[in-house]
C-alpha atoms as a PDB file:
ATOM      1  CA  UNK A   1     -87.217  36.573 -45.884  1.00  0.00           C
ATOM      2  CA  UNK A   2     -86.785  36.704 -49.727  1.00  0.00           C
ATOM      3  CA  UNK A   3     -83.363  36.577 -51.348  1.00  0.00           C
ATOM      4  CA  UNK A   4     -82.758  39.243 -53.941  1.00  0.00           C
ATOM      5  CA  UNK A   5     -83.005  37.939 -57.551  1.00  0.00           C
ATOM      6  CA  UNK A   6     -80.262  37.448 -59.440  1.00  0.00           C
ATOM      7  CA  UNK A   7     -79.482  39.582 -62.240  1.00  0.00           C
ATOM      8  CA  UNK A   8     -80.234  37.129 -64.697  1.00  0.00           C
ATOM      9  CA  UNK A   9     -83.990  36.237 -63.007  1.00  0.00           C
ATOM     10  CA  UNK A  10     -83.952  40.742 -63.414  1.00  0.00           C
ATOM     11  CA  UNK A  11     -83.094  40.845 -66.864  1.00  0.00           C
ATOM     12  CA  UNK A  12     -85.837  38.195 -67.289  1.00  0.00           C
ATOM     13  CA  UNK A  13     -88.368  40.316 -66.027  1.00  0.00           C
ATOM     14  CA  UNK A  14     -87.044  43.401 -67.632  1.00  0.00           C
ATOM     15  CA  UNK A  15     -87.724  41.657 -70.461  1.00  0.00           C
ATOM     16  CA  UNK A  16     -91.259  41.213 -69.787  1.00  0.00           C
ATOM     17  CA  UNK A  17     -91.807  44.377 -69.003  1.00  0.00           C
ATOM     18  CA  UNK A  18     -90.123  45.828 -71.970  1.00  0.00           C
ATOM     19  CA  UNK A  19     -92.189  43.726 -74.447  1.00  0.00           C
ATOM     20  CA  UNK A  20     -95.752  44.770 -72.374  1.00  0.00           C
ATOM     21  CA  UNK A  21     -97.209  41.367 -73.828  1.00  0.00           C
ATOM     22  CA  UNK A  22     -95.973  38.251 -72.688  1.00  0.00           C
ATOM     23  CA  UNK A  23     -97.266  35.987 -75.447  1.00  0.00           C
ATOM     24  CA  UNK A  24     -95.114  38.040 -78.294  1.00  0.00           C
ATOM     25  CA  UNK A  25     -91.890  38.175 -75.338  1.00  0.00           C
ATOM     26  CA  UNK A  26     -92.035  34.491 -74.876  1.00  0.00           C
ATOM     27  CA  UNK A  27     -92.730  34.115 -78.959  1.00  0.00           C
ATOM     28  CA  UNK A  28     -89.971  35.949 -79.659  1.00  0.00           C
ATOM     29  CA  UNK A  29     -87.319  35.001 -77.088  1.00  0.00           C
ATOM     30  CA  UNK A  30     -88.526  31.127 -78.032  1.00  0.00           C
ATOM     31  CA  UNK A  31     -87.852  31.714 -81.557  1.00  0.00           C
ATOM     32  CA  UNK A  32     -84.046  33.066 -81.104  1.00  0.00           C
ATOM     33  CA  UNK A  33     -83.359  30.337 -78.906  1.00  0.00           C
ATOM     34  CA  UNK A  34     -84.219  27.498 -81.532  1.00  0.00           C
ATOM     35  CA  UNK A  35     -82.860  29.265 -84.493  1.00  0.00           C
ATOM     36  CA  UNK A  36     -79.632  29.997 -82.462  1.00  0.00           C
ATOM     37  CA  UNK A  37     -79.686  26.572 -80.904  1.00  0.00           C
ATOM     38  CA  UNK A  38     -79.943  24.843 -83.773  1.00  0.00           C
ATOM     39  CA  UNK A  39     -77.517  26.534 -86.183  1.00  0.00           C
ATOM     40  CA  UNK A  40     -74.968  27.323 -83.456  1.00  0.00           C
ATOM     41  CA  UNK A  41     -74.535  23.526 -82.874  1.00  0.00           C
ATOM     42  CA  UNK A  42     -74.867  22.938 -86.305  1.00  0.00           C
ATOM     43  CA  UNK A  43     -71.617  25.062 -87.483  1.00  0.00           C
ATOM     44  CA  UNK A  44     -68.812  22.622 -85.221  1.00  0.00           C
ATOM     45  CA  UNK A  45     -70.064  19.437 -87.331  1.00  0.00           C
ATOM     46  CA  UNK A  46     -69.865  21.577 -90.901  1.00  0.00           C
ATOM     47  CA  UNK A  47     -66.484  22.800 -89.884  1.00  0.00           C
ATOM     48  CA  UNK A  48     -65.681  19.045 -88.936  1.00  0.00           C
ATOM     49  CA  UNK A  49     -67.183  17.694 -92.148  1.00  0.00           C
ATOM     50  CA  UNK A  50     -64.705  19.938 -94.039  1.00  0.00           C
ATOM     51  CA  UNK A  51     -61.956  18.788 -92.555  1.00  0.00           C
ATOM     52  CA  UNK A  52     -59.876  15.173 -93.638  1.00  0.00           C
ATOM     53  CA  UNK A  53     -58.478  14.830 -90.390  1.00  0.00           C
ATOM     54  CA  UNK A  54     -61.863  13.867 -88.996  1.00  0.00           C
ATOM     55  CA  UNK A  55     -63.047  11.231 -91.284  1.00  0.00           C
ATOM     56  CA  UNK A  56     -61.114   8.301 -89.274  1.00  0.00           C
ATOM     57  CA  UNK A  57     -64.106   8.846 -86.937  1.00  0.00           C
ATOM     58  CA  UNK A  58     -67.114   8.806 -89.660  1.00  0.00           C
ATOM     59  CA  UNK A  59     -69.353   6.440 -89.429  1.00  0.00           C
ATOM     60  CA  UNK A  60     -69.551   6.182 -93.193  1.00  0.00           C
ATOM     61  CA  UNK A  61     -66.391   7.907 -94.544  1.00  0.00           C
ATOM     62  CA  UNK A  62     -66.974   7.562 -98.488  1.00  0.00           C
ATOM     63  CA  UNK A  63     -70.191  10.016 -97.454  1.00  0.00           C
ATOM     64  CA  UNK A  64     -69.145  13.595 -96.631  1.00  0.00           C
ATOM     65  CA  UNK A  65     -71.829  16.282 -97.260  1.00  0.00           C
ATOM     66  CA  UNK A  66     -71.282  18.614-100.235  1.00  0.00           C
ATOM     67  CA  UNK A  67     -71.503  22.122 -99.856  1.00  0.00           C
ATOM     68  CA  UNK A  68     -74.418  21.706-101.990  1.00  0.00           C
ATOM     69  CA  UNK A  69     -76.510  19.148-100.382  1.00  0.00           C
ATOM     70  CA  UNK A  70     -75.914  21.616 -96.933  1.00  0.00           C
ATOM     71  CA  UNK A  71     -77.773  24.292 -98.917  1.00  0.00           C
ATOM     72  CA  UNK A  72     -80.081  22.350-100.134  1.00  0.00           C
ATOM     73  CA  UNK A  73     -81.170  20.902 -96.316  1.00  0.00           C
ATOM     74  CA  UNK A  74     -80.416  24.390 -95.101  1.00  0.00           C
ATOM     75  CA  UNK A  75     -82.852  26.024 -96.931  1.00  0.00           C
ATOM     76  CA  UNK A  76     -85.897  23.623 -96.272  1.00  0.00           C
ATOM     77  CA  UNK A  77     -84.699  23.630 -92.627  1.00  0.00           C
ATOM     78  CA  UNK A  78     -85.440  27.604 -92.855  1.00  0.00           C
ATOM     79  CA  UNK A  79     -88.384  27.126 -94.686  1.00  0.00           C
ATOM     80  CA  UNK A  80     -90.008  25.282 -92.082  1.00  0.00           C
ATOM     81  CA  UNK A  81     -88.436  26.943 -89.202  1.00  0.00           C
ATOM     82  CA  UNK A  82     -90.596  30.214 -90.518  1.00  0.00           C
ATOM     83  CA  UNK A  83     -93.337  28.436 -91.771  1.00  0.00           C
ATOM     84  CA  UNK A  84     -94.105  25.479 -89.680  1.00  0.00           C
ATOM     85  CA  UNK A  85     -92.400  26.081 -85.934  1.00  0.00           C
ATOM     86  CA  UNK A  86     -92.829  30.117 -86.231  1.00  0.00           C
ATOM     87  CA  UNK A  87     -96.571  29.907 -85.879  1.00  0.00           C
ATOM     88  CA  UNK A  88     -96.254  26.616 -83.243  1.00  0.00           C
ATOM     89  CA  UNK A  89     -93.958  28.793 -80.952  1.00  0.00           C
ATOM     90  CA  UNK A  90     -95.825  32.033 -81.019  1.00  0.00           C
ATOM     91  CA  UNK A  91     -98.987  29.978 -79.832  1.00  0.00           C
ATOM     92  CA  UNK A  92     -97.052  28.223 -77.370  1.00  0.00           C
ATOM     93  CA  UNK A  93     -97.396  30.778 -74.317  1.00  0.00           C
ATOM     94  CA  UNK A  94    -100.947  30.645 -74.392  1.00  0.00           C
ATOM     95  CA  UNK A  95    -101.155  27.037 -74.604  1.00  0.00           C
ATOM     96  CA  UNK A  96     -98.723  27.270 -71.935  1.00  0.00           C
ATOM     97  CA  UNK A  97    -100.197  28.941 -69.533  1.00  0.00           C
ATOM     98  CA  UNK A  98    -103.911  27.312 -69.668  1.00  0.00           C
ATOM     99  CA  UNK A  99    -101.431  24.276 -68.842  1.00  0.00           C
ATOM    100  CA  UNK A 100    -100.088  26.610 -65.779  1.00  0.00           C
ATOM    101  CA  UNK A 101     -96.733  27.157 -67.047  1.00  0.00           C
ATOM    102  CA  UNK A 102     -94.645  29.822 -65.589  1.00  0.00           C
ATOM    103  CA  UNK A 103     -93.146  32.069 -67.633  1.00  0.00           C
ATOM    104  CA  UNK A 104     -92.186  36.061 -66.686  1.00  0.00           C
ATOM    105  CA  UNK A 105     -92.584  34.795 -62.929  1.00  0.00           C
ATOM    106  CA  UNK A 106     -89.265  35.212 -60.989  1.00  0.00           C
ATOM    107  CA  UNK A 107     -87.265  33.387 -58.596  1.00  0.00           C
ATOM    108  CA  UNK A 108     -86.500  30.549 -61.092  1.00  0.00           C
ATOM    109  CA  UNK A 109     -86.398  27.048 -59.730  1.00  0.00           C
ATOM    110  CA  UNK A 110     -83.097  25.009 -58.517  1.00  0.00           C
ATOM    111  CA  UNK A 111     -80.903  22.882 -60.614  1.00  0.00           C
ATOM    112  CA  UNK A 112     -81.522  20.007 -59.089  1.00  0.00           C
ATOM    113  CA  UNK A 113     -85.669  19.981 -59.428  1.00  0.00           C
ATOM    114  CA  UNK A 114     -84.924  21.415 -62.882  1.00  0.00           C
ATOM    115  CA  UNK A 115     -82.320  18.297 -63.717  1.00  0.00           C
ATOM    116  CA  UNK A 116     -85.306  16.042 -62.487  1.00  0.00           C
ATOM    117  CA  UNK A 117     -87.723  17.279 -64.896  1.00  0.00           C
ATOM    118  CA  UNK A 118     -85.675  17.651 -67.865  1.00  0.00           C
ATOM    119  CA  UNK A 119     -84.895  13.710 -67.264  1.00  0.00           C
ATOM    120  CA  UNK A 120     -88.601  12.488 -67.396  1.00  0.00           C
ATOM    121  CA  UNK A 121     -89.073  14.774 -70.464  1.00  0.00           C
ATOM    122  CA  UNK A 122     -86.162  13.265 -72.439  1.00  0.00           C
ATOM    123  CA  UNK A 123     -87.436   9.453 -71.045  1.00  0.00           C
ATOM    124  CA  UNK A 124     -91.139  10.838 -72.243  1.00  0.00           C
ATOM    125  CA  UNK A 125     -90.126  11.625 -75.568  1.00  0.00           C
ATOM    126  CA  UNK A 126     -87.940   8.898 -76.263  1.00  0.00           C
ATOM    127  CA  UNK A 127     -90.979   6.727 -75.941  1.00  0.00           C
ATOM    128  CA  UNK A 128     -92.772   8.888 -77.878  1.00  0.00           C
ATOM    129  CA  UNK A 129     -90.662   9.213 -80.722  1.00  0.00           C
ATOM    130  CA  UNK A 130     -89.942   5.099 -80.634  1.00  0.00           C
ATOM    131  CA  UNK A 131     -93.448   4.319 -81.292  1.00  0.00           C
ATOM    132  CA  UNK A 132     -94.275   7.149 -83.299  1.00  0.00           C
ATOM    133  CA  UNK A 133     -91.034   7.045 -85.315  1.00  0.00           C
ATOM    134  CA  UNK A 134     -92.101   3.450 -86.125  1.00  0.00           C
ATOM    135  CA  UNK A 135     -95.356   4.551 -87.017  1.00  0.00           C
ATOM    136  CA  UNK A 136     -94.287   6.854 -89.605  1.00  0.00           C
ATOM    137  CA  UNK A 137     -92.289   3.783 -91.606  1.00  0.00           C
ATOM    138  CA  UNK A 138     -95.576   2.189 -92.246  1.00  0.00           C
ATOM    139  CA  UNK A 139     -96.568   2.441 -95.859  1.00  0.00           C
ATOM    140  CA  UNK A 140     -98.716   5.258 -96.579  1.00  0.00           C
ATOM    141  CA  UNK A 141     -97.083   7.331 -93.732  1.00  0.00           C
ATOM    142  CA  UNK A 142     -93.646   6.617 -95.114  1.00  0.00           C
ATOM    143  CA  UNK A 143     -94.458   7.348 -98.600  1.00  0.00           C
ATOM    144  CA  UNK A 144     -96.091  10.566 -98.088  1.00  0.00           C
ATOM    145  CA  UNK A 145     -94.329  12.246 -95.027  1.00  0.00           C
ATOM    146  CA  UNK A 146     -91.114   9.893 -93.620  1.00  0.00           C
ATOM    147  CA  UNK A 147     -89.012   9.669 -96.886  1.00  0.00           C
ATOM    148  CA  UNK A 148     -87.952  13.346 -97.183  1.00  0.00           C
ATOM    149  CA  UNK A 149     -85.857  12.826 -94.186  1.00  0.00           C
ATOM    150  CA  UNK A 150     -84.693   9.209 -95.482  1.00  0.00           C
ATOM    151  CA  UNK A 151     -82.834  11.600 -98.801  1.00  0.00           C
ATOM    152  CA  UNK A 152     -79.591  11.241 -97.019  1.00  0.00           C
ATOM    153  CA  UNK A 153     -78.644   7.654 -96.467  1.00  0.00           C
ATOM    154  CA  UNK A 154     -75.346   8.796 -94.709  1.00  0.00           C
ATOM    155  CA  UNK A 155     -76.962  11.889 -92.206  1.00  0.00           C
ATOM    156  CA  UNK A 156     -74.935  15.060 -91.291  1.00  0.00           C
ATOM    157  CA  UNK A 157     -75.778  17.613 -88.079  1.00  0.00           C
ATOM    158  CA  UNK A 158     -77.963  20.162 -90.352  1.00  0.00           C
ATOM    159  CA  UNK A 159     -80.431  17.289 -91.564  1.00  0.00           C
ATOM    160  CA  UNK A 160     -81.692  16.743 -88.339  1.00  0.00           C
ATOM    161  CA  UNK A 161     -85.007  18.555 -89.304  1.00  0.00           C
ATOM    162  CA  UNK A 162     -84.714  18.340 -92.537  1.00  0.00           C
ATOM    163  CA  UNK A 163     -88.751  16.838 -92.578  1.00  0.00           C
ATOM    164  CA  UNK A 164     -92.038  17.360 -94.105  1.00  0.00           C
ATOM    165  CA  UNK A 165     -94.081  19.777 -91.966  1.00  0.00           C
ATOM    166  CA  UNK A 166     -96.092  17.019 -90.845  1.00  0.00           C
ATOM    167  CA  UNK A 167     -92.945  15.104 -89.351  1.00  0.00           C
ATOM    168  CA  UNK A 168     -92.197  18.369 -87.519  1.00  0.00           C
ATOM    169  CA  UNK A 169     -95.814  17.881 -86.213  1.00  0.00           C
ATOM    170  CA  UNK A 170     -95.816  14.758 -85.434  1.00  0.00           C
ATOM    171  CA  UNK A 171     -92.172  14.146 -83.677  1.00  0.00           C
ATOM    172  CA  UNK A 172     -92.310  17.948 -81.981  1.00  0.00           C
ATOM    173  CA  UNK A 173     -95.286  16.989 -80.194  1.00  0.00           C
ATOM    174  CA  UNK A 174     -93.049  14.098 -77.940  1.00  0.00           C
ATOM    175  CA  UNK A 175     -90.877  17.558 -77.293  1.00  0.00           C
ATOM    176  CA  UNK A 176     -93.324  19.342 -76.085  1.00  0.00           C
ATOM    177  CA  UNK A 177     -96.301  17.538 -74.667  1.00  0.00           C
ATOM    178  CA  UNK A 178     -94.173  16.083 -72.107  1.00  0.00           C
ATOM    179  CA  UNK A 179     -93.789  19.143 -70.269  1.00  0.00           C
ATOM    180  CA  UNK A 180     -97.326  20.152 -70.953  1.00  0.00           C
ATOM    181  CA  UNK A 181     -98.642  16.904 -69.128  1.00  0.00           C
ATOM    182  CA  UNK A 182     -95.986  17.369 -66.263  1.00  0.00           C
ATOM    183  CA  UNK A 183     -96.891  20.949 -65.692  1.00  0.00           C
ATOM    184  CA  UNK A 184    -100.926  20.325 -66.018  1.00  0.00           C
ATOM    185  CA  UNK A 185    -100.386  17.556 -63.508  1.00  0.00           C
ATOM    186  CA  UNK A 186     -97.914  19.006 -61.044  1.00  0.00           C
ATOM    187  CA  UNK A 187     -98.487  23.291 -61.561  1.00  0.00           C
ATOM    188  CA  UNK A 188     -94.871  23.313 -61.363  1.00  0.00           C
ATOM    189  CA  UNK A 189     -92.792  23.687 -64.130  1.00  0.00           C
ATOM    190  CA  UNK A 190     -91.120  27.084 -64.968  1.00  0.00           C
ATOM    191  CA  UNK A 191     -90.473  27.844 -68.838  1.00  0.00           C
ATOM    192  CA  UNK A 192     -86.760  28.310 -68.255  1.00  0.00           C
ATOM    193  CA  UNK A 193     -86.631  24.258 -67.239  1.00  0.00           C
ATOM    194  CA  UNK A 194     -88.616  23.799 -71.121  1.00  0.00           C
ATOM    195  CA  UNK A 195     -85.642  26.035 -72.543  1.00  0.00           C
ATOM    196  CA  UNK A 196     -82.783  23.988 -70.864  1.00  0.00           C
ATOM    197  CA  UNK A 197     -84.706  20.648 -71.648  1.00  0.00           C
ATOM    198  CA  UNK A 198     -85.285  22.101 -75.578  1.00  0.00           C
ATOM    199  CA  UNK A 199     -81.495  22.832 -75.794  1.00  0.00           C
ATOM    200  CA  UNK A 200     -80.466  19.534 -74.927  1.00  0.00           C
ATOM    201  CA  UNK A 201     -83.166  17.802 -76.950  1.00  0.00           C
ATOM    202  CA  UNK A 202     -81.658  19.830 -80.093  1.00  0.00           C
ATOM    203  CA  UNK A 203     -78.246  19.447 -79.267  1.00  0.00           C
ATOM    204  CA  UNK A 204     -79.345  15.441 -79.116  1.00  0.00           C
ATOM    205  CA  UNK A 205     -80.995  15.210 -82.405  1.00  0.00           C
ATOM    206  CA  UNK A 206     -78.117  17.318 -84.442  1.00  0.00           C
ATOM    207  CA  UNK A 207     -75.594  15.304 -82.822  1.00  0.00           C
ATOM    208  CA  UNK A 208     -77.424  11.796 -83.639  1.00  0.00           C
ATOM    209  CA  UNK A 209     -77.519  13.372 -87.205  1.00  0.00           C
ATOM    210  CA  UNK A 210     -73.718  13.906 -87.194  1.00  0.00           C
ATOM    211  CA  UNK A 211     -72.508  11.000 -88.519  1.00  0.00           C
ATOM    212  CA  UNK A 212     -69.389  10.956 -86.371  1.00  0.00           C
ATOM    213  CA  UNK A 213     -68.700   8.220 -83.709  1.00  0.00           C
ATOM    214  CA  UNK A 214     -65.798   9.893 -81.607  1.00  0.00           C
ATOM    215  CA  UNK A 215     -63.992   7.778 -78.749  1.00  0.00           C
ATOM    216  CA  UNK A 216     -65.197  10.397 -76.256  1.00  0.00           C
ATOM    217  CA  UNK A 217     -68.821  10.256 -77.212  1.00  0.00           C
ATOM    218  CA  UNK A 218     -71.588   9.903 -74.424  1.00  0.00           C
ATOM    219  CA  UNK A 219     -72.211   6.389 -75.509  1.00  0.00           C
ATOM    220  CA  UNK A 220     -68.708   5.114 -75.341  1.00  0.00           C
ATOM    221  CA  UNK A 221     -69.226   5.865 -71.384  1.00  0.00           C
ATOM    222  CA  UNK A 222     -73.211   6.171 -70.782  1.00  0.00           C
ATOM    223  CA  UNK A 223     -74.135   2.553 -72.725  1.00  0.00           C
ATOM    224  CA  UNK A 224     -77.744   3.574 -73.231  1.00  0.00           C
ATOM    225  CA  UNK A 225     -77.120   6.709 -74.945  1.00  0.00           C
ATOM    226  CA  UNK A 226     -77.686   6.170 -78.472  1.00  0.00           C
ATOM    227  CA  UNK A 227     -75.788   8.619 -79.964  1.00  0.00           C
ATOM    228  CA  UNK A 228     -74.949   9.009 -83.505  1.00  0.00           C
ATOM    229  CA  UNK A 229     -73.533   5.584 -83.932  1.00  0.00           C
ATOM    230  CA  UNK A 230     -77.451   4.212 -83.113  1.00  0.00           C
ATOM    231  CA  UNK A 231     -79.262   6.319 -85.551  1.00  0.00           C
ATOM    232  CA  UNK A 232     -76.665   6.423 -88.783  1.00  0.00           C
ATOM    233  CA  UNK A 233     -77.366   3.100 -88.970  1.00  0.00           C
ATOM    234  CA  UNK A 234     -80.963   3.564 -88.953  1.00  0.00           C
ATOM    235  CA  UNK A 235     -80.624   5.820 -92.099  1.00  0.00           C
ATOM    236  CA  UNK A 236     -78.079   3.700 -93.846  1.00  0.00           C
ATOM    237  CA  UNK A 237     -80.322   0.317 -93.397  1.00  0.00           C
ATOM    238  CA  UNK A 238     -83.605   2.005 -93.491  1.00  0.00           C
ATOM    239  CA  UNK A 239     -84.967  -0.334 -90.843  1.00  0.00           C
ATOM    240  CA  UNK A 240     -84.049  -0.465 -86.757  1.00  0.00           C
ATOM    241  CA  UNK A 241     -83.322   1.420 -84.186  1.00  0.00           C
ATOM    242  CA  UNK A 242     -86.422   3.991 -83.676  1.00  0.00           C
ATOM    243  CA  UNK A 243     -85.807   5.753 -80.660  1.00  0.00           C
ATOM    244  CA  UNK A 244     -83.969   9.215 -80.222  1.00  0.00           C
ATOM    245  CA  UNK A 245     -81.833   9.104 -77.063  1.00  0.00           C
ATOM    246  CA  UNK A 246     -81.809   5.928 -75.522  1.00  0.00           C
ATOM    247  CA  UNK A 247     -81.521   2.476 -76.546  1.00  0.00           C
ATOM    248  CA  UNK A 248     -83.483   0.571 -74.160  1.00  0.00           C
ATOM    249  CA  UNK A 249     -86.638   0.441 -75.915  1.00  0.00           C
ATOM    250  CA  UNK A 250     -85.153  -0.899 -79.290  1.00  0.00           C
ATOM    251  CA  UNK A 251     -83.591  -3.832 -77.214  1.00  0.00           C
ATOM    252  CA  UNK A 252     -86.841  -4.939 -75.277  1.00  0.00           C
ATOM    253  CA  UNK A 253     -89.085  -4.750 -78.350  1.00  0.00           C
ATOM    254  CA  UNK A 254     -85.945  -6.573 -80.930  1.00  0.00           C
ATOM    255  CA  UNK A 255     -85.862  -3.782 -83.178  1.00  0.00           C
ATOM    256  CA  UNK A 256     -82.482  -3.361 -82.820  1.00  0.00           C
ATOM    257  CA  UNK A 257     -81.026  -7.068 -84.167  1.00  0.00           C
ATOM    258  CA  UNK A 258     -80.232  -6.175 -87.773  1.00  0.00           C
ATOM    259  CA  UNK A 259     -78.395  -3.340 -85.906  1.00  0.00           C
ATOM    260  CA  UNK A 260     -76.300  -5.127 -83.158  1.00  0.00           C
ATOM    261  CA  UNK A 261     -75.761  -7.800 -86.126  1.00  0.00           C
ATOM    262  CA  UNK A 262     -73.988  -5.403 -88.430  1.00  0.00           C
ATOM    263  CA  UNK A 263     -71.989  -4.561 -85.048  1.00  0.00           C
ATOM    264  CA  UNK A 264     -70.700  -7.926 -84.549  1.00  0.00           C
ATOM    265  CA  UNK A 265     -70.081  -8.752 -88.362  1.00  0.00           C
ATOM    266  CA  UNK A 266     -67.510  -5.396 -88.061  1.00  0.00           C
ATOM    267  CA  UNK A 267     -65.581  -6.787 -85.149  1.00  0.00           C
ATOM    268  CA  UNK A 268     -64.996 -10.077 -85.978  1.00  0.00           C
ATOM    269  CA  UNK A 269     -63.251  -8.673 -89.598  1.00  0.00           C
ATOM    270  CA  UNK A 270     -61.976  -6.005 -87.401  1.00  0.00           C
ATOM    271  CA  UNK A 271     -60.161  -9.082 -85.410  1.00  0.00           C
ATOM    272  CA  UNK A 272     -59.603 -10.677 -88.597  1.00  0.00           C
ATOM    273  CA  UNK A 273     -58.095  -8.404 -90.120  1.00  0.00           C
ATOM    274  CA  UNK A 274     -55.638  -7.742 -87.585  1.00  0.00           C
ATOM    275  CA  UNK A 275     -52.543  -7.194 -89.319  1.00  0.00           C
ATOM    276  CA  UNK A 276     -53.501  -6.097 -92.205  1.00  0.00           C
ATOM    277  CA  UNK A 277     -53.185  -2.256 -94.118  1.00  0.00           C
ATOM    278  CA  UNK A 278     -56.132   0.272 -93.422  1.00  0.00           C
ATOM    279  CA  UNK A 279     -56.544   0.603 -96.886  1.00  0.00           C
ATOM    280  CA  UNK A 280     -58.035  -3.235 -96.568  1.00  0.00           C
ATOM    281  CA  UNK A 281     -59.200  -3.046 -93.247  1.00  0.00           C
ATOM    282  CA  UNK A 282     -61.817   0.315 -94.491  1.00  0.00           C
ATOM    283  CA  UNK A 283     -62.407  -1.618 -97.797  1.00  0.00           C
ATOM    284  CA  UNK A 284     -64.450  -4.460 -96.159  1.00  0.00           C
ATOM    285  CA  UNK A 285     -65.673  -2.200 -94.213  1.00  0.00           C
ATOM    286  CA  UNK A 286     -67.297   0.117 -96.707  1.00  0.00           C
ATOM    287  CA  UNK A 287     -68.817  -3.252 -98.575  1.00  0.00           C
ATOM    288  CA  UNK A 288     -70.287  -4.197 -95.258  1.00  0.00           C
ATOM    289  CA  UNK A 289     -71.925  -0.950 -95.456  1.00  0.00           C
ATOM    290  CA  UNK A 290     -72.704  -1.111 -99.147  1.00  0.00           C
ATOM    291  CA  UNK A 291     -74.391  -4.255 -98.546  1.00  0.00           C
ATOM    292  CA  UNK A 292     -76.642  -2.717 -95.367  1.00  0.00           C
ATOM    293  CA  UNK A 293     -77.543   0.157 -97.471  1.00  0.00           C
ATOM    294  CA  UNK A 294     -78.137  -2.318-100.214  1.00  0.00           C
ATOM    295  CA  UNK A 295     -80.824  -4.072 -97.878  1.00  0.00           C
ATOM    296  CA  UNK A 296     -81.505  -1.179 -96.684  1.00  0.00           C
ATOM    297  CA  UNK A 297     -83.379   0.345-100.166  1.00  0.00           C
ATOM    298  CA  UNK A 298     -85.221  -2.896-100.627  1.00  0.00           C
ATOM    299  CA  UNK A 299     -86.375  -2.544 -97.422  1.00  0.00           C
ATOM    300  CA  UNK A 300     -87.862   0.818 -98.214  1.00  0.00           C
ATOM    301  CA  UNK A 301     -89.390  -0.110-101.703  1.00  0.00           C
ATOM    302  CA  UNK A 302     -91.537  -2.779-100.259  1.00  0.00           C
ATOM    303  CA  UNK A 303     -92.910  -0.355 -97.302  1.00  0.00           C
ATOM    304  CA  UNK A 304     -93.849   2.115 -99.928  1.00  0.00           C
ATOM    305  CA  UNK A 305     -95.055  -1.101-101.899  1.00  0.00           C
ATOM    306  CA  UNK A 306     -97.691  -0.939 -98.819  1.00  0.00           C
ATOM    307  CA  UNK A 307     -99.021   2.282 -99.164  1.00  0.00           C
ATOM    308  CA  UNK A 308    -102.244   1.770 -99.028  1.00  0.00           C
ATOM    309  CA  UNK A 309    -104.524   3.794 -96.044  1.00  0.00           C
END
């Protein structure tokens, strides 16, 4: 015999039922849960940004976001948010469903088969995004579509999509075809399990983008998280580290060596410089990073020196 649903697995049918068309109440409940998503875990890291207190943990402190430059991303962000994902999410629930997604059905599944799937999707597009991310550094690529989100050498939380539409494209589709393939392979796979798993993959990329290393983040005690310390580097020194939420794959393939370099140079004038005033100690620092951003824009002028198709 049947347990009763819960009231949340009711209110998700009433909401079904309400809309009468399940491609506009998936569109529409899809939408509000990125925009919300995205700006609600957004807001901490401006707050933090505007606050002094927090720079001993910025990756690169001489860097804070202006009010300004937040506009600026903000309003691109929004621009493709309506223009670019709007029309991708609308069509998702169709595209869904030919796949054999579940969506208005009720009971939804258990945490722990939902924990296993939202796993394999974040190993999926992790390997996705490596080798595409890579990809899009090539000349031609870079030049035309890669550099708008290389404008901010020092990242902050709102710049995570701050990308040409064709990025958004590109990248999204390691978000979303994983669950596609798992759910035309398996017929199993509710669209609840896709919300939790989109969540956390936005709550991944803003926080990569955040530019703050704190002593309690995920990598400090999960070593193949990459976190934000990974990818601010990757934006400071152009090159390295192409992956989005684990660092295995940029160790097996070396593309991580300028990055665990710069690592090592840091603690041995960290060790040096024992002793000395933090005044000092964040001066040789910031030329350390000087020089890596230095490298880091000759780097990028000879890939767009490449562009050629």
């Amino acid at each position: 015999m049947s347990s009763e649903p819960s009231r949340f697995e009711q209110q998700w049918a009433s909401w079904y039922l309400w809309w009468a068309n399940p491609t506009l109440a998936t569109g529409v409940m899809s939408f509000i849960l990125h925009e919300v998503v995205y700006f609600g875990r957004c807001i901490p890291w401006i707050i933090i940004d505007a606050i002094p207190y927090f720079r001993q943990w910025k990756l690169q402190p001489a860097k804070v976001p202006t009010a300004k430059e937040q506009w600026e991303c903000t309003k691109l962000v929004l621009m493709s948010h309506f223009t670019i994902e709007l029309p991708q999410i609308y069509l998702f629930h169709p595209l869904a469903e030919f796949f054999g997604l579940s969506t208005w059905q009720v009971p939804f599944p258990g945490l722990k088969e939902m924990a296993a799937q939202v796993l394999l999707f974040f190993i999926f597009e992790d390997a996705f995004h490596y080798f595409a991310h890579q990809a899009l550094h090539y000349g031609p690529l870079y030049k035309h579509i890669h550099k708008i989100h290389h404008k901010y050498s020092a990242p902050f939380g709102l710049a995570a999509e701050y990308a040409h539409p064709l990025e958004v494209l590109i990248l999204g589709t390691g978000t979303i075809a994983g669950p596609l393939i798992y759910c035309y392979i398996t017929q199993n796979l509710h669209i609840l399990t896709v919300y939790v798993w989109v969540t956390l993959r936005l709550f991944q990329a803003i926080d990569a983008h955040s530019g703050y290393d704190f002593p309690w983040s995920l990598q400090h005690w999960f070593p193949l998280w990459s976190g934000a310390d990974h990818h601010d580097f990757h934006h400071m020194a152009f090159v390295n580290n192409y992956s989005t939420s684990f660092r295995y794959l940029d160790f097996i393939f070396g593309t991580d060596d300028k990055y665990r370099q710069y690592k090592q140079r840091l603690q041995k004038s960290r060790d040096a410089m024992k002793g000395k005033s933090k005044a000092e100690q964040e001066a040789l620092e910031q030329k350390f990073a000087d020089e890596t951003e230095k490298e880091g824009k000759i780097a990028e002028a000879e890939a767009e020196k490449s562009a050629r198709w």
